[in-house]
C-alpha atoms as a PDB file:
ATOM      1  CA  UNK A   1       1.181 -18.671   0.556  1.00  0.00           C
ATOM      2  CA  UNK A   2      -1.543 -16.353   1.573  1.00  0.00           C
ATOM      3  CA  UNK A   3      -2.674 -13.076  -0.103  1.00  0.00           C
ATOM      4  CA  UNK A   4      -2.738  -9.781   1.453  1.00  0.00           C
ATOM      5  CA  UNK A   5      -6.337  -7.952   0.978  1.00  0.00           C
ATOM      6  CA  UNK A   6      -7.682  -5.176   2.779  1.00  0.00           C
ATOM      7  CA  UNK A   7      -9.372  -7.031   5.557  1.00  0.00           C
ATOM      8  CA  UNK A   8      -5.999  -9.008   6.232  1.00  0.00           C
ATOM      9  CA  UNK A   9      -3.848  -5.615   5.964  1.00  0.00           C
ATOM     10  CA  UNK A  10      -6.718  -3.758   8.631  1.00  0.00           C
ATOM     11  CA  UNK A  11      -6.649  -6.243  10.982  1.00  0.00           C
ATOM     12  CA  UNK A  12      -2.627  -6.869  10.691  1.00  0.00           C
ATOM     13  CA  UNK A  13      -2.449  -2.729  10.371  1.00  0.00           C
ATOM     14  CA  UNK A  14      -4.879  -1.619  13.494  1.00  0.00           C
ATOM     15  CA  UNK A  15      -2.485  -0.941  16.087  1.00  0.00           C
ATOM     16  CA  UNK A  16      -0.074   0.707  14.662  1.00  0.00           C
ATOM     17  CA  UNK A  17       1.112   4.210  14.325  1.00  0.00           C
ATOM     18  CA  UNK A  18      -1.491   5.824  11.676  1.00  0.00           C
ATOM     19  CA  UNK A  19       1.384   8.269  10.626  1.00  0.00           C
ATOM     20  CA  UNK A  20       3.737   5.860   9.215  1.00  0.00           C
ATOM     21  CA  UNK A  21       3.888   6.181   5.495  1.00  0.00           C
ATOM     22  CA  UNK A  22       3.720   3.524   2.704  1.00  0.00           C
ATOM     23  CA  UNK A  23       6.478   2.077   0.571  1.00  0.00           C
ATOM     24  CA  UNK A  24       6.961  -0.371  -1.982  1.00  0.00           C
ATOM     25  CA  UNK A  25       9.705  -2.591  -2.068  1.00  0.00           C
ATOM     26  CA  UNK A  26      11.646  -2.081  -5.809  1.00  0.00           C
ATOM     27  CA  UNK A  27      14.478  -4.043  -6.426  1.00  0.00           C
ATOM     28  CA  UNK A  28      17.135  -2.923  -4.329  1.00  0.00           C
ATOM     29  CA  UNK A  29      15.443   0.287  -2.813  1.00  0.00           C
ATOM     30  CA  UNK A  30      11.903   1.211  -1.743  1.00  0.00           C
ATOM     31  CA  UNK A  31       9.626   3.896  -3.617  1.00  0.00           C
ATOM     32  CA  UNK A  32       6.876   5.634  -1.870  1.00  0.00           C
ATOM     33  CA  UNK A  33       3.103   4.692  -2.625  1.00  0.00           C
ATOM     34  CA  UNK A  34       1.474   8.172  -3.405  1.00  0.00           C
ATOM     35  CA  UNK A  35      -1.239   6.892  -5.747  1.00  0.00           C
ATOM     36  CA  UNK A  36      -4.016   4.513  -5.597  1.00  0.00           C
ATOM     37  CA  UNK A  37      -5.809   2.927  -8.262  1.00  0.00           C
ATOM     38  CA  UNK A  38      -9.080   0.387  -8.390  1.00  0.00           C
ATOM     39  CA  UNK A  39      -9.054  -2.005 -10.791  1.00  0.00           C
ATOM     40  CA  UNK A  40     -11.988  -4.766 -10.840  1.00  0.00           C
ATOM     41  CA  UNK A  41     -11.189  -6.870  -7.689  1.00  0.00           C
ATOM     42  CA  UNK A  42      -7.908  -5.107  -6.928  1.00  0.00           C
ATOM     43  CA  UNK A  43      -6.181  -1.791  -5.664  1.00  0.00           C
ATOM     44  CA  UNK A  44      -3.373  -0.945  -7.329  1.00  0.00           C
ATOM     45  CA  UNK A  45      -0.529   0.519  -4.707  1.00  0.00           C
ATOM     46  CA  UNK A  46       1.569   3.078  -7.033  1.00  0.00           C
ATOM     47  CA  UNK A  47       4.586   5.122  -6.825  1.00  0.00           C
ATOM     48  CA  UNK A  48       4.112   8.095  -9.173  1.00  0.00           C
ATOM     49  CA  UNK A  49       7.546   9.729  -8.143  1.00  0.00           C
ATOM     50  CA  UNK A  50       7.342  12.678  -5.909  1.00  0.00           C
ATOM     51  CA  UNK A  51       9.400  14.819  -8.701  1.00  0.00           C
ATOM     52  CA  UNK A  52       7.080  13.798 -11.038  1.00  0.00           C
ATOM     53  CA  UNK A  53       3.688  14.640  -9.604  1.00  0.00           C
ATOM     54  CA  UNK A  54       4.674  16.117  -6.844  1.00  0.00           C
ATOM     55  CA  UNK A  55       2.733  13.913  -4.779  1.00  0.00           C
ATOM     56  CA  UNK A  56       3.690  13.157  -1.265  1.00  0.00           C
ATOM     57  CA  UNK A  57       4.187   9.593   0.663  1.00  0.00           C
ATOM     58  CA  UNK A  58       0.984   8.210   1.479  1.00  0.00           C
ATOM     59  CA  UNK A  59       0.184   7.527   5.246  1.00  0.00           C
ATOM     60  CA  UNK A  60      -1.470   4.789   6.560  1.00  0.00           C
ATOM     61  CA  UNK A  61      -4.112   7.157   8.213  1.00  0.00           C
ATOM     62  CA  UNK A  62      -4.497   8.247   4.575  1.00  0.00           C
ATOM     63  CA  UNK A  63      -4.840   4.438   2.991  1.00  0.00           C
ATOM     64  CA  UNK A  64      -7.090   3.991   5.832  1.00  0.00           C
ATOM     65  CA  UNK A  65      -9.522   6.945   4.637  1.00  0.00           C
ATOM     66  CA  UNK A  66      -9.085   6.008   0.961  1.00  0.00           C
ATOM     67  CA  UNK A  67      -9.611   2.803   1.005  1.00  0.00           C
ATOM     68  CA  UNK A  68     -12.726   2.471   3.711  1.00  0.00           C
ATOM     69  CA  UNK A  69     -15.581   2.354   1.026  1.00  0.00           C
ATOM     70  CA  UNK A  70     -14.287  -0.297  -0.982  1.00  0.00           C
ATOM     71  CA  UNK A  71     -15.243  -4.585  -0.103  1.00  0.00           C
ATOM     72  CA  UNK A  72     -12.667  -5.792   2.169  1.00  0.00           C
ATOM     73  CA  UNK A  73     -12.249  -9.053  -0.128  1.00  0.00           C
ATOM     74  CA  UNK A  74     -10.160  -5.982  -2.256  1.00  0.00           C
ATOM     75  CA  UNK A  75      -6.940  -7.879  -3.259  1.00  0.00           C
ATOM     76  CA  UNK A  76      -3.687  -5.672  -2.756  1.00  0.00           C
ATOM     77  CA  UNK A  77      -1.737  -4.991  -5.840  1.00  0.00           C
ATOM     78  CA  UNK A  78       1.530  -3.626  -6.767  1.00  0.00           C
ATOM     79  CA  UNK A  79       1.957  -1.458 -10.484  1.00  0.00           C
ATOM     80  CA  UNK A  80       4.800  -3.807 -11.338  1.00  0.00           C
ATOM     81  CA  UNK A  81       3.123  -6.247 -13.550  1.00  0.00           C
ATOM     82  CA  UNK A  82       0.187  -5.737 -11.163  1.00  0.00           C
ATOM     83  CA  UNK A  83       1.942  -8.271  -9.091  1.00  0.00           C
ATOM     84  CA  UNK A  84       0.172  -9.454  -5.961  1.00  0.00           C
ATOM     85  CA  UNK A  85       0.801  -8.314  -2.113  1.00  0.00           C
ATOM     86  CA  UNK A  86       1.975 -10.792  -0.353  1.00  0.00           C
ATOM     87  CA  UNK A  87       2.803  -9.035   3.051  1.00  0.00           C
ATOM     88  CA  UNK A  88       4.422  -5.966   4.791  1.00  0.00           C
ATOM     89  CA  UNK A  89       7.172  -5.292   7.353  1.00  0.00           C
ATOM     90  CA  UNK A  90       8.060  -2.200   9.525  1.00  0.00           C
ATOM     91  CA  UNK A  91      11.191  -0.535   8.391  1.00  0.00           C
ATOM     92  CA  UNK A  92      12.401   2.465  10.187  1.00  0.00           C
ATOM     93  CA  UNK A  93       8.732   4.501  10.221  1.00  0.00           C
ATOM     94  CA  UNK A  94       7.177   2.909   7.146  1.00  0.00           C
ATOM     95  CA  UNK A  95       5.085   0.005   6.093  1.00  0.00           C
ATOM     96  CA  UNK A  96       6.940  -1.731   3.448  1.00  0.00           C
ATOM     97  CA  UNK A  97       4.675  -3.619   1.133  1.00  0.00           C
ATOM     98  CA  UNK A  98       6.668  -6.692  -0.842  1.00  0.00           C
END
């Protein structure tokens, strides 16, 4: 099984809407990515909790824009365990990393 890293995720991500926002897949439910974090080799997609930080869903135009300066070979990274990206799927008007 392949890993997703920022090349991959560009090229698989180009042609779609740059407005849709970001999600993680938790469990049961998704949480929205609102926080990025570097981490050696990695990026670390995080959901600080909109009530909490009162940060808003990320958009993929945003990711985009955040994440240009850093080596494509960047491995995707979720902050549960740090657990690797493996993919993403559309769900309603969101990118839904698992």
């Amino acid at each position: 099984m392949k890993l997703l890293n920022l090349d991959e995720f560009y090229r698989a991500s180009a042609m779609l809407n740059p407005k849709l926002t970001l999600l993680l897949s938790d469990a049961h439910h998704f949480v929205p990515v609102n926080q990025l974090t570097i981490a050696s080799d990695a990026l670390i997609l995080e959901s600080a909790g909109a009530s909490q930080s009162g940060l808003a869903i990320m958009r993929l135009d945003q990711f985009l824009t955040r994440t240009s300066h850093l080596p494509p070979t960047t491995d995707l990274r979720t902050s549960n365990h740090h657990q690797l990206v493996f993919g993403f799927r559309i769900v309603n008007k969101s990118i839904v990393f698992y």
